[in-house]
N, C-alpha and C. Protein backbone atom coordinates (compact mmCIF):
# COMPACT_ATOMS: atom_id res chain seq x y z
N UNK A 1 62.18 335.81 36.57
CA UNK A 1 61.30 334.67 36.71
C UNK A 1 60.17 334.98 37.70
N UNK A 2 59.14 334.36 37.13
CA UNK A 2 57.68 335.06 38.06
C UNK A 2 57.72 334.08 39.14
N UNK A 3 57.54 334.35 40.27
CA UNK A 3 57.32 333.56 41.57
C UNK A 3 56.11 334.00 42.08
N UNK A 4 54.91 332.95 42.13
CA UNK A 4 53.66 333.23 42.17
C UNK A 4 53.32 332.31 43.71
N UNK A 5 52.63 333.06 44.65
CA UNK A 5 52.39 332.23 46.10
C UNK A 5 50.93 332.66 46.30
N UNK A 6 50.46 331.41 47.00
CA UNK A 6 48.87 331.41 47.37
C UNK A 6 48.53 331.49 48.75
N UNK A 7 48.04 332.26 48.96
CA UNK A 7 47.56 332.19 50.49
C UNK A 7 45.86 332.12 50.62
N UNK A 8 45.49 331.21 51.82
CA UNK A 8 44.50 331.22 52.41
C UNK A 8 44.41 330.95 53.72
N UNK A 9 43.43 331.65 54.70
CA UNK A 9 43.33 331.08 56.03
C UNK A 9 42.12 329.94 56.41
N UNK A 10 42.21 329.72 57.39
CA UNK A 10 41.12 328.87 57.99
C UNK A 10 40.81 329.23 59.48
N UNK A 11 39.83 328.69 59.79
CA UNK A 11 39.50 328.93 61.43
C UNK A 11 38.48 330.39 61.84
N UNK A 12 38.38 331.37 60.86
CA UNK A 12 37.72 332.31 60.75
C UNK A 12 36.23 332.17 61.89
N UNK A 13 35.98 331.38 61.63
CA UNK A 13 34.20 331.59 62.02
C UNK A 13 34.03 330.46 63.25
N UNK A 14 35.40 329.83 63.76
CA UNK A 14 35.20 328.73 64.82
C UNK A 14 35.35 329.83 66.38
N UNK A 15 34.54 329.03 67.38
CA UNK A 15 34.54 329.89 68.46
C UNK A 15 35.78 329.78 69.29
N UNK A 16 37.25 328.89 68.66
CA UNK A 16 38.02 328.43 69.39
C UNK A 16 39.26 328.62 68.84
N UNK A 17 40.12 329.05 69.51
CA UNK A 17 41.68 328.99 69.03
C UNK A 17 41.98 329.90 67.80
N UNK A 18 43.30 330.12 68.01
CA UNK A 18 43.98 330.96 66.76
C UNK A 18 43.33 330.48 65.42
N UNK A 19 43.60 331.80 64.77
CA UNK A 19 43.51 331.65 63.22
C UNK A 19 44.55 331.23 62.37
N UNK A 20 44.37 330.35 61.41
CA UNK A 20 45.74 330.07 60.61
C UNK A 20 45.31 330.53 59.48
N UNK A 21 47.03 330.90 58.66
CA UNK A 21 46.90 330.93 56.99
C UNK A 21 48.02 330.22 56.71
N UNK A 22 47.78 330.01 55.43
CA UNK A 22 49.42 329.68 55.27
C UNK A 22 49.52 330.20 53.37
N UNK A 23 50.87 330.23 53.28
CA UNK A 23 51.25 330.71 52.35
C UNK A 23 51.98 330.00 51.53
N UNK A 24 51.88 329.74 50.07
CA UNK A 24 52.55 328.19 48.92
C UNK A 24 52.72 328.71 47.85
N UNK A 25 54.04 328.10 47.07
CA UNK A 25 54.37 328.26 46.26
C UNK A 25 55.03 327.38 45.71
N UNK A 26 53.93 326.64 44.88
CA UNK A 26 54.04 325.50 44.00
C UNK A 26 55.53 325.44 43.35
N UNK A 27 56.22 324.07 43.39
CA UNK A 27 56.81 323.47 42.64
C UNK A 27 56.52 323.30 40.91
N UNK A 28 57.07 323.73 40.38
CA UNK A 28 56.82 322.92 38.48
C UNK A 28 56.08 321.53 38.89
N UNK A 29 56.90 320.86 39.22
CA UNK A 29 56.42 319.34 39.09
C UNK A 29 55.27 319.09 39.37
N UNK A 30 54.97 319.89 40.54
CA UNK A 30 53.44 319.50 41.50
C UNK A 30 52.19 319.03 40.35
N UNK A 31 51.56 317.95 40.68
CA UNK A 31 50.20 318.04 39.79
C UNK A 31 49.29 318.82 40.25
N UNK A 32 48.85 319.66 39.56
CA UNK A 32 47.69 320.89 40.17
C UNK A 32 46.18 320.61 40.20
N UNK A 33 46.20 319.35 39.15
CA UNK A 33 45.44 318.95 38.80
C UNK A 33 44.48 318.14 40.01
N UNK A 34 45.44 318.04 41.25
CA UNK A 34 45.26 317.47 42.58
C UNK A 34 44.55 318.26 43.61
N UNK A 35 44.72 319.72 43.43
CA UNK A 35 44.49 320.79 44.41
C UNK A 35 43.13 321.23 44.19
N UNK A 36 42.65 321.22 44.93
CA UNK A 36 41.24 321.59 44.93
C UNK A 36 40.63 322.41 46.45
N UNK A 37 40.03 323.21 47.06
CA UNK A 37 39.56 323.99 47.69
C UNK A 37 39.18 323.15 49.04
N UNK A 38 39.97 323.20 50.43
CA UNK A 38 40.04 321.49 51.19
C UNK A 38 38.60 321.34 51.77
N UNK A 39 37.71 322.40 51.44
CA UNK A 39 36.60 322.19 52.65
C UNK A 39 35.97 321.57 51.49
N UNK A 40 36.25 320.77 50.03
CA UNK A 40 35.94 319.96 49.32
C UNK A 40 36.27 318.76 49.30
N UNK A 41 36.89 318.66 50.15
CA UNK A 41 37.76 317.07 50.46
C UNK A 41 37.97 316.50 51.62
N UNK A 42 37.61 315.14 51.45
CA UNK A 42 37.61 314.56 52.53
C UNK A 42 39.03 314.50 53.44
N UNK A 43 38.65 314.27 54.78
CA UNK A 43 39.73 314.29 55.61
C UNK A 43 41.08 313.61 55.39
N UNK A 44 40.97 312.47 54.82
CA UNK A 44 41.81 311.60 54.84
C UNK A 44 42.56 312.10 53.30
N UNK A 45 41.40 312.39 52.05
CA UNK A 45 42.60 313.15 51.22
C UNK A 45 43.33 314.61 51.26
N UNK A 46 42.77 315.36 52.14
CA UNK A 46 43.64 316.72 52.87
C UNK A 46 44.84 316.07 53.29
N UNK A 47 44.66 315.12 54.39
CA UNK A 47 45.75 315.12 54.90
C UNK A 47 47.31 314.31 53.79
N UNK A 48 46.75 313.11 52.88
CA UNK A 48 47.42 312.58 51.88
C UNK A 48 48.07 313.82 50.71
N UNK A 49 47.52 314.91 50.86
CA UNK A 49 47.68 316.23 49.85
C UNK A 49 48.76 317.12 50.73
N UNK A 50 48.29 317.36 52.00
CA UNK A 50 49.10 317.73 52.57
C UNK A 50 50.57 317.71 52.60
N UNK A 51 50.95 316.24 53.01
CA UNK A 51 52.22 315.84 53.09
C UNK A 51 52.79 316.03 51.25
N UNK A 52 52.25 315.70 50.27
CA UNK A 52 52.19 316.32 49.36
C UNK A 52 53.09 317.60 48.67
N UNK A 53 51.75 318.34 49.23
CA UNK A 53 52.29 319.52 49.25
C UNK A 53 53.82 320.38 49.61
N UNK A 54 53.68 319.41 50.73
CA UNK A 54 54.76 320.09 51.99
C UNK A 54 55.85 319.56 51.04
N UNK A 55 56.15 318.63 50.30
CA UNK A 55 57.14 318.07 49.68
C UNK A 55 57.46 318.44 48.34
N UNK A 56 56.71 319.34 47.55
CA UNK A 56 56.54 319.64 46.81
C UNK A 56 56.15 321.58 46.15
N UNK A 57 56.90 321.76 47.59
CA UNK A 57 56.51 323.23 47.26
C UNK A 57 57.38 323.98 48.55
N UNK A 58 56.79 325.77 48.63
CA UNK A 58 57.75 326.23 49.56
C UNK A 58 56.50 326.51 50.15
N UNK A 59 56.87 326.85 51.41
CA UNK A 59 54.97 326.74 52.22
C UNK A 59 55.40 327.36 53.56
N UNK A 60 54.53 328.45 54.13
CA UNK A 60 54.92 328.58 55.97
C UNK A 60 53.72 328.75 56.26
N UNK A 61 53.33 328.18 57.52
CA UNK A 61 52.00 329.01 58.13
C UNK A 61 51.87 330.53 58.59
N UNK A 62 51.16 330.97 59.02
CA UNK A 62 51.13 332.00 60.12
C UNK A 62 49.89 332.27 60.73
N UNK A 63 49.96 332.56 62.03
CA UNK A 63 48.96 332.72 62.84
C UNK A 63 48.24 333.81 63.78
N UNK A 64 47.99 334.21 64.38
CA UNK A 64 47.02 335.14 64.93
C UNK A 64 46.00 334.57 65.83
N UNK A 65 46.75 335.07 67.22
CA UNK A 65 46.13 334.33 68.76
C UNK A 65 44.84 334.97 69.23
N UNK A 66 44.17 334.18 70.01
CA UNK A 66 42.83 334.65 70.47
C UNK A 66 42.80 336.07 71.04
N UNK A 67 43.81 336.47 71.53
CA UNK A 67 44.24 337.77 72.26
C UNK A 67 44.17 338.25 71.16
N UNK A 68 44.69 338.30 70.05
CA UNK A 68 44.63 339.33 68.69
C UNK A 68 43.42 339.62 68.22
N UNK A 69 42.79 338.01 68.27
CA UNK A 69 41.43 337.96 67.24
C UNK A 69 40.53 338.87 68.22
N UNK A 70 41.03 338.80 69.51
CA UNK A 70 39.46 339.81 70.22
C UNK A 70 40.36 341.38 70.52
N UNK A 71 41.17 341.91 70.51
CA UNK A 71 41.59 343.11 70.29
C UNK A 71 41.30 343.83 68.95
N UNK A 72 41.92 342.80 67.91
CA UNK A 72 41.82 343.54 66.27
C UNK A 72 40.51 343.45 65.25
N UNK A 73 39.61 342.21 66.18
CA UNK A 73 38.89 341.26 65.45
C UNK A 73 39.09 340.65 64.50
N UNK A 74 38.07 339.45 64.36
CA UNK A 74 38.63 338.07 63.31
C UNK A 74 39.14 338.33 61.92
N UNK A 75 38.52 339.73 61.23
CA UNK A 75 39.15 339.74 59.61
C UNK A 75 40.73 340.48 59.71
N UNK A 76 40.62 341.40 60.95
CA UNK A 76 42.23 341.92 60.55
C UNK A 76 43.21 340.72 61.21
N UNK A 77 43.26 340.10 62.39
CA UNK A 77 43.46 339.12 63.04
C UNK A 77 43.73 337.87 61.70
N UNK A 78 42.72 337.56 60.87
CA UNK A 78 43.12 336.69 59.57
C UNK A 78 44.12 337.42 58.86
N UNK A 79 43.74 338.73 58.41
CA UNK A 79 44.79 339.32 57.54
C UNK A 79 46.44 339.59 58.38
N UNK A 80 46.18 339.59 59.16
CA UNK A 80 47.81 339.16 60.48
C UNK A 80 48.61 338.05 59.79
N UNK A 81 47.84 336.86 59.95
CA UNK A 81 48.07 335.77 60.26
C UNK A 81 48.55 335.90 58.79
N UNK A 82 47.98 336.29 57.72
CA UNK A 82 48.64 335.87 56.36
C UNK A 82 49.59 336.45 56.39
N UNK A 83 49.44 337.82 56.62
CA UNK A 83 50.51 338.81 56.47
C UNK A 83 52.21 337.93 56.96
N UNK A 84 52.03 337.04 58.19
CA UNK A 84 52.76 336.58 59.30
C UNK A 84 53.48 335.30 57.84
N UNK A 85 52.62 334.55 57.19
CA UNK A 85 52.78 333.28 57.05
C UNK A 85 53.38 333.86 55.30
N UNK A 86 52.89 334.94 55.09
CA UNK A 86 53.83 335.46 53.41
C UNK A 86 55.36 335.74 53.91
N UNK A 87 55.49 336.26 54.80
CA UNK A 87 56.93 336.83 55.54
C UNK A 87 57.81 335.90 55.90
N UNK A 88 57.42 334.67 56.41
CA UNK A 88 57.67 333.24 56.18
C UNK A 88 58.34 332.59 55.73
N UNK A 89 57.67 333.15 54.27
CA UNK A 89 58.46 332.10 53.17
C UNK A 89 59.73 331.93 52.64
N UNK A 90 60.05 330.84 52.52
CA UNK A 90 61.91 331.15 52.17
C UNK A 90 61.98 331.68 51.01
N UNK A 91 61.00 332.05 49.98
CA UNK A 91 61.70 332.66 48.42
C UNK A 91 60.82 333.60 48.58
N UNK A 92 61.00 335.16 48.33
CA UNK A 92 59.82 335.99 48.15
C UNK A 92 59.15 336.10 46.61
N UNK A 93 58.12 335.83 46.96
CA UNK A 93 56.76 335.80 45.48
C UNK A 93 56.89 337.13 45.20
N UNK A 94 56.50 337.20 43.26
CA UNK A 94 56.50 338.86 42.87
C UNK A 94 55.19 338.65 42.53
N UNK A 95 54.57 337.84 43.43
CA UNK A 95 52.90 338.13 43.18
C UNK A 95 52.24 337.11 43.89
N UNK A 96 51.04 337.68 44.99
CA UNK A 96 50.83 337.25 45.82
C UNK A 96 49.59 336.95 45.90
N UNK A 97 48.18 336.12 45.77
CA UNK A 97 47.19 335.59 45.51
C UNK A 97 46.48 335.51 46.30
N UNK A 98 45.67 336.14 46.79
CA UNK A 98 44.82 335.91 48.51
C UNK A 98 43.56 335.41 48.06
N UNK A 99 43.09 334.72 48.80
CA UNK A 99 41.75 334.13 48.59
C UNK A 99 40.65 335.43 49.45
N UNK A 100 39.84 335.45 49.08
CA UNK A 100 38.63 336.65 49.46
C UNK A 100 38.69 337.81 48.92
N UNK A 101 38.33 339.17 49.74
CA UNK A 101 38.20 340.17 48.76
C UNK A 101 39.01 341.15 49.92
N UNK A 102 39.76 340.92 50.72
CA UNK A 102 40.52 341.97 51.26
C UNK A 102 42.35 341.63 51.20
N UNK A 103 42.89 342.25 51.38
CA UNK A 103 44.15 342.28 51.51
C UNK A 103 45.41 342.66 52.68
N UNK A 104 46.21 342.03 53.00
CA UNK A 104 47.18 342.22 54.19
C UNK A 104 47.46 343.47 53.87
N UNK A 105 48.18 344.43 55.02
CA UNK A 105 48.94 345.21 54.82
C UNK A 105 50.41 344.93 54.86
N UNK A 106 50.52 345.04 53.50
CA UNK A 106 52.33 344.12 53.81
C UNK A 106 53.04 345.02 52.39
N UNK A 107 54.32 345.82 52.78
CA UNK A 107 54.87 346.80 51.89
C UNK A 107 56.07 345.95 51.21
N UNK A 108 56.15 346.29 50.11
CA UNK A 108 56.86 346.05 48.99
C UNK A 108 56.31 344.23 48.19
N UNK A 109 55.17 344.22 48.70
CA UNK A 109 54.76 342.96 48.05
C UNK A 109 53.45 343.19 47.12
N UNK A 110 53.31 342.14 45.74
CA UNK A 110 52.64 342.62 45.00
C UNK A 110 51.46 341.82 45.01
N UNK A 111 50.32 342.32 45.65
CA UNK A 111 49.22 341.70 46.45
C UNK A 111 48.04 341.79 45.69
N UNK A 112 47.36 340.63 45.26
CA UNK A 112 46.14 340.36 44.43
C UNK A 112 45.25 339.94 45.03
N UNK A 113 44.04 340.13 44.94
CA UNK A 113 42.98 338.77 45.80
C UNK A 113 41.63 338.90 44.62
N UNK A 114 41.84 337.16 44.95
CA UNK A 114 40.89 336.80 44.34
C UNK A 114 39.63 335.68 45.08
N UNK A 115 38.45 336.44 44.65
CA UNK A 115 37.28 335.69 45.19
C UNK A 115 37.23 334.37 44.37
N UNK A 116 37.03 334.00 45.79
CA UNK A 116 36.60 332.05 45.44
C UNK A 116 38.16 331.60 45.35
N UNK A 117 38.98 332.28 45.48
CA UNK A 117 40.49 331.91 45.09
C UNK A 117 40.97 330.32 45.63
N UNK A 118 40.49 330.18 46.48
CA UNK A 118 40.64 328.51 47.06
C UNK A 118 39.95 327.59 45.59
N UNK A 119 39.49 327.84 44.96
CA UNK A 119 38.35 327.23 43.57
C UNK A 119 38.79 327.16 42.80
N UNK A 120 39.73 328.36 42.44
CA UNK A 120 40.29 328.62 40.94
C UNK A 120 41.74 328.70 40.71
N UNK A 121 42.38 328.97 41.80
CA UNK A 121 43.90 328.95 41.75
C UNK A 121 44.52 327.52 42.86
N UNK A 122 45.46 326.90 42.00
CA UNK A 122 45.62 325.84 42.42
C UNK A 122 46.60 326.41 43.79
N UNK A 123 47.69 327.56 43.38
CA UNK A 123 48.56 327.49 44.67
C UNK A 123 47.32 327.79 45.90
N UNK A 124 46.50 328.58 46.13
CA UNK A 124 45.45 329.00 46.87
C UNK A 124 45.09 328.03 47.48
N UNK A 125 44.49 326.68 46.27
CA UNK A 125 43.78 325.65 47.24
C UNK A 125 44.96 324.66 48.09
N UNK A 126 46.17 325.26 47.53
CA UNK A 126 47.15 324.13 48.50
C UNK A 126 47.50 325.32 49.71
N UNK A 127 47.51 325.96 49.46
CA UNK A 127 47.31 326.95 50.57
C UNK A 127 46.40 326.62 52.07
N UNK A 128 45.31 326.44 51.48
CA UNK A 128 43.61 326.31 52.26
C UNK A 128 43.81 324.89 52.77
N UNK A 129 44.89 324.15 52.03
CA UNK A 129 44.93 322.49 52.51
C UNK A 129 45.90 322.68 53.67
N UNK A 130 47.06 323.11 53.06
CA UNK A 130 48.19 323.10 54.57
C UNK A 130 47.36 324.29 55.53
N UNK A 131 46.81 325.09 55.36
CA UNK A 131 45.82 326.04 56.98
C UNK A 131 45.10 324.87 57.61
N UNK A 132 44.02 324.24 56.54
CA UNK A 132 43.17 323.47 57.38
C UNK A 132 43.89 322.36 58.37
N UNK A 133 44.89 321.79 57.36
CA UNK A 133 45.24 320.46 58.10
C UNK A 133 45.95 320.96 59.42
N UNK A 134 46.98 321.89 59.08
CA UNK A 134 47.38 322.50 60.60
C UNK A 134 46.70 323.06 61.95
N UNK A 135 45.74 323.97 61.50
CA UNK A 135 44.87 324.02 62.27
C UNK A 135 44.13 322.69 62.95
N UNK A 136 43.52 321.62 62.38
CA UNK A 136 42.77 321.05 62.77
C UNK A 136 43.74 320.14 63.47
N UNK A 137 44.83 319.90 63.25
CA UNK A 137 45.82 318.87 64.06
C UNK A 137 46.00 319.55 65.79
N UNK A 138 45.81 321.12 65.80
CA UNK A 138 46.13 321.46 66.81
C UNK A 138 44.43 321.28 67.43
N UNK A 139 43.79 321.97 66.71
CA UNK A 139 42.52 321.63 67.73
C UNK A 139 42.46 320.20 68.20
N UNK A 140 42.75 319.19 67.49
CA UNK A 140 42.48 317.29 67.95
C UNK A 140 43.06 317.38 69.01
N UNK A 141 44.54 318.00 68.71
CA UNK A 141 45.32 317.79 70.06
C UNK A 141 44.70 318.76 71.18
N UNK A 142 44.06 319.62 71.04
CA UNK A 142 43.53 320.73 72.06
C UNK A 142 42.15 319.85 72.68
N UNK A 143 41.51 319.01 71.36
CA UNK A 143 40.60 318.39 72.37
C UNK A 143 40.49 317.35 73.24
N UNK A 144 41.71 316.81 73.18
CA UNK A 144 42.06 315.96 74.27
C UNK A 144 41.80 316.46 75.78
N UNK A 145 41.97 317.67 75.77
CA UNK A 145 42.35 318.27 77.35
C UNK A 145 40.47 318.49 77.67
N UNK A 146 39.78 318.70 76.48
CA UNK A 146 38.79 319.28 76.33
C UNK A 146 37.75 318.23 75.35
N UNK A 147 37.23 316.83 75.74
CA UNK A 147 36.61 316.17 75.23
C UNK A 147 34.99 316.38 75.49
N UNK A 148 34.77 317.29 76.07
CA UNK A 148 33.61 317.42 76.40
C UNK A 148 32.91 318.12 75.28
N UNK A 149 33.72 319.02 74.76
CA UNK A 149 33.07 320.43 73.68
C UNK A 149 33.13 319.70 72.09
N UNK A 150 33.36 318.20 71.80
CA UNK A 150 33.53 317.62 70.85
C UNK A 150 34.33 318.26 69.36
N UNK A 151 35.19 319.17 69.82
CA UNK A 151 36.21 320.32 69.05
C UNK A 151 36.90 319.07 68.03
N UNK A 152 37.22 317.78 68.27
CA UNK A 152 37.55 316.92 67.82
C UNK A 152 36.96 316.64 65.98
N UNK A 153 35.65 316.72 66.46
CA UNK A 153 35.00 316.59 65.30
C UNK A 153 34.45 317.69 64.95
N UNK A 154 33.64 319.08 65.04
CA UNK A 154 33.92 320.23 65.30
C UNK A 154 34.75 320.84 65.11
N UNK A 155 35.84 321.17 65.14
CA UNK A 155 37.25 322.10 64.91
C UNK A 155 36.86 323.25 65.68
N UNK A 156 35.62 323.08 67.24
CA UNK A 156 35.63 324.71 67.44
C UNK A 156 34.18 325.25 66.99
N UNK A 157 34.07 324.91 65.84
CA UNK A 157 32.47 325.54 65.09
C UNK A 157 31.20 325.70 66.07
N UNK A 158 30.28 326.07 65.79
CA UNK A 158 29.10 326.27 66.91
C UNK A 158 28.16 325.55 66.51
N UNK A 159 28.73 323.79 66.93
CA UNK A 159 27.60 323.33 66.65
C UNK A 159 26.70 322.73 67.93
N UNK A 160 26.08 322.08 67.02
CA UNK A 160 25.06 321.98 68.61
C UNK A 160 25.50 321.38 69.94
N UNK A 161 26.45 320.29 70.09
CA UNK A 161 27.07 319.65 71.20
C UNK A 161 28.18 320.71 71.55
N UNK A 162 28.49 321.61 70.50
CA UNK A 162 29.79 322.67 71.31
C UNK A 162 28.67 323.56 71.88
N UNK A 163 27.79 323.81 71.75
CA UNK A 163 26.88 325.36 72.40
C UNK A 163 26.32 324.46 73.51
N UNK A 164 26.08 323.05 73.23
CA UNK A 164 25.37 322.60 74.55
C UNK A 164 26.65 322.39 75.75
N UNK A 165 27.44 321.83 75.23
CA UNK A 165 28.74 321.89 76.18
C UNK A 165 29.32 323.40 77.18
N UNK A 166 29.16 323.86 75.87
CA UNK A 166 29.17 325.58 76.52
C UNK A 166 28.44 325.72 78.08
N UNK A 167 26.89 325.55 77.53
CA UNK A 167 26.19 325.67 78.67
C UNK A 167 26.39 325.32 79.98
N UNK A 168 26.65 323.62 79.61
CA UNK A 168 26.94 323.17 80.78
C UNK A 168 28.03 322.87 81.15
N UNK A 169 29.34 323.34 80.82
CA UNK A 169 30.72 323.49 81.34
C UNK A 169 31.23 324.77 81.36
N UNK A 170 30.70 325.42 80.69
CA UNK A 170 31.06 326.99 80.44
C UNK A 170 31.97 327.07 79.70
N UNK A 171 32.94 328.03 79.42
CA UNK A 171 33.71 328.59 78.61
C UNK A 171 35.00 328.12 78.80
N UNK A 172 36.32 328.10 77.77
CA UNK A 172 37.99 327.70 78.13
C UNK A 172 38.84 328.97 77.93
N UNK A 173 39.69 328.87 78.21
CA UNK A 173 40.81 329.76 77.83
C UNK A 173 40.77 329.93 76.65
N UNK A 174 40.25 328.71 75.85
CA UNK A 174 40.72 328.85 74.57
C UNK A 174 39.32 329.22 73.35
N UNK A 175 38.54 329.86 74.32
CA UNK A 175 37.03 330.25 73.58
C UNK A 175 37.69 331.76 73.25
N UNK A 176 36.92 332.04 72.42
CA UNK A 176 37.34 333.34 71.70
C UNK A 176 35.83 334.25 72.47
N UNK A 177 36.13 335.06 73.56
CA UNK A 177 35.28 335.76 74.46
C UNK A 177 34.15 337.20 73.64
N UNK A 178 34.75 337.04 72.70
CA UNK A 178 34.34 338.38 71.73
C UNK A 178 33.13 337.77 70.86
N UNK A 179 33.37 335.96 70.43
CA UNK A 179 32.40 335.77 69.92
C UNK A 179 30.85 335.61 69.97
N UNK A 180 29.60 335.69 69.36
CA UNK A 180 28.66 335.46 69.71
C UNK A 180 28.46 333.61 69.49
N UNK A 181 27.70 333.08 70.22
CA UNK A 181 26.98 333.54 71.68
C UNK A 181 27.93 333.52 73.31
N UNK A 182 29.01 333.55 73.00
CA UNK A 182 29.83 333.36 74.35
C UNK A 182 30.18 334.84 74.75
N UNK A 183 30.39 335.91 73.95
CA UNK A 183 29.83 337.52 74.28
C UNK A 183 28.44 337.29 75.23
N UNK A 184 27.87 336.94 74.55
CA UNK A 184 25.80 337.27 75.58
C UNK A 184 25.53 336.93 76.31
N UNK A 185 27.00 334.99 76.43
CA UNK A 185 26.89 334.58 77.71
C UNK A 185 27.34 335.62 78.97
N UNK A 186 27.77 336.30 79.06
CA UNK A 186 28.55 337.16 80.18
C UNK A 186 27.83 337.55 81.14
């Protein structure tokens, strides 16, 4: 019997906090017809998909800490984190679906990637739903400590109230020091 799992990460390009992926493998029952690519959907139906999901499938995250992302940098640091969140899973897949165009290093698994894969493969986009929603639950909670850098609404990204915040509070523990512009700040 073919056991088919989707992975995607999130957090790639934010100046803040670990990277997540996570890794799914749809239920029969699931409607697929539901899954769609999450940075297409509004907040409130990610998170309604989410719980979803989680109920309806086999699913683990995995992650890759700021210490990784600035030692290995952000694409092998992502490919960690999947690598972390396929290893995870309670059933092993005999075929494994990555969204983009690179691949984990992970032995005895049978590893595909496909571009746009969050678009076209439904386990993928439930994949990209449980990364985002996890991720972004930890940043909300991270911006509590840190309401100034508006990470809340933001997730981290470089937008203009996080670079102006930057300026005038400077940097956290939880800034990724490797990135630009908080590298140039130095």
């Amino acid at each position: 019997m073919k056991i088919l799992a989707g992975v995607d990460e999130v957090g790639r390009g934010s100046l803040i906090g670990p990277v997540y992926a996570a890794a799914v493998i749809l239920n029969k029952s699931i409607n697929k017809k539901l899954l769609k690519d999450s940075k297409s959907l509004s907040k409130i139906r990610r998170k309604k998909l989410f719980t979803y999901i989680k109920k309806n499938s086999v699913w683990a995250i995995g992650q890759a800490s700021i210490k990784e992302i600035e030692k290995i940098n952000i694409l092998h640091a992502s490919l960690l984190a999947m690598k972390r969140a396929i290893k995870k899973l309670k059933k092993k897949p005999t075929l494994v679906l990555i969204d983009g165009n690179k691949l984990p290093n992970l032995k005895n698994y049978n590893l595909k990637y496909v571009i746009k894969g969050d678009q076209k493969i439904p386990s993928i986009s439930a994949a990209s739903i449980i990364a985002k929603v996890s991720r972004d639950r930890f940043i909300t909670a991270l911006s509590k400590k840190f309401e100034n850098y508006g990470w809340n609404t933001n997730s981290g990204y470089g937008t203009k109230k996080h670079l102006n915040a930057i300026k005038k509070f400077g940097i956290t523990k939880y800034h990724r020091k490797t990135f630009s512009p908080i590298s140039n700040s130095k």
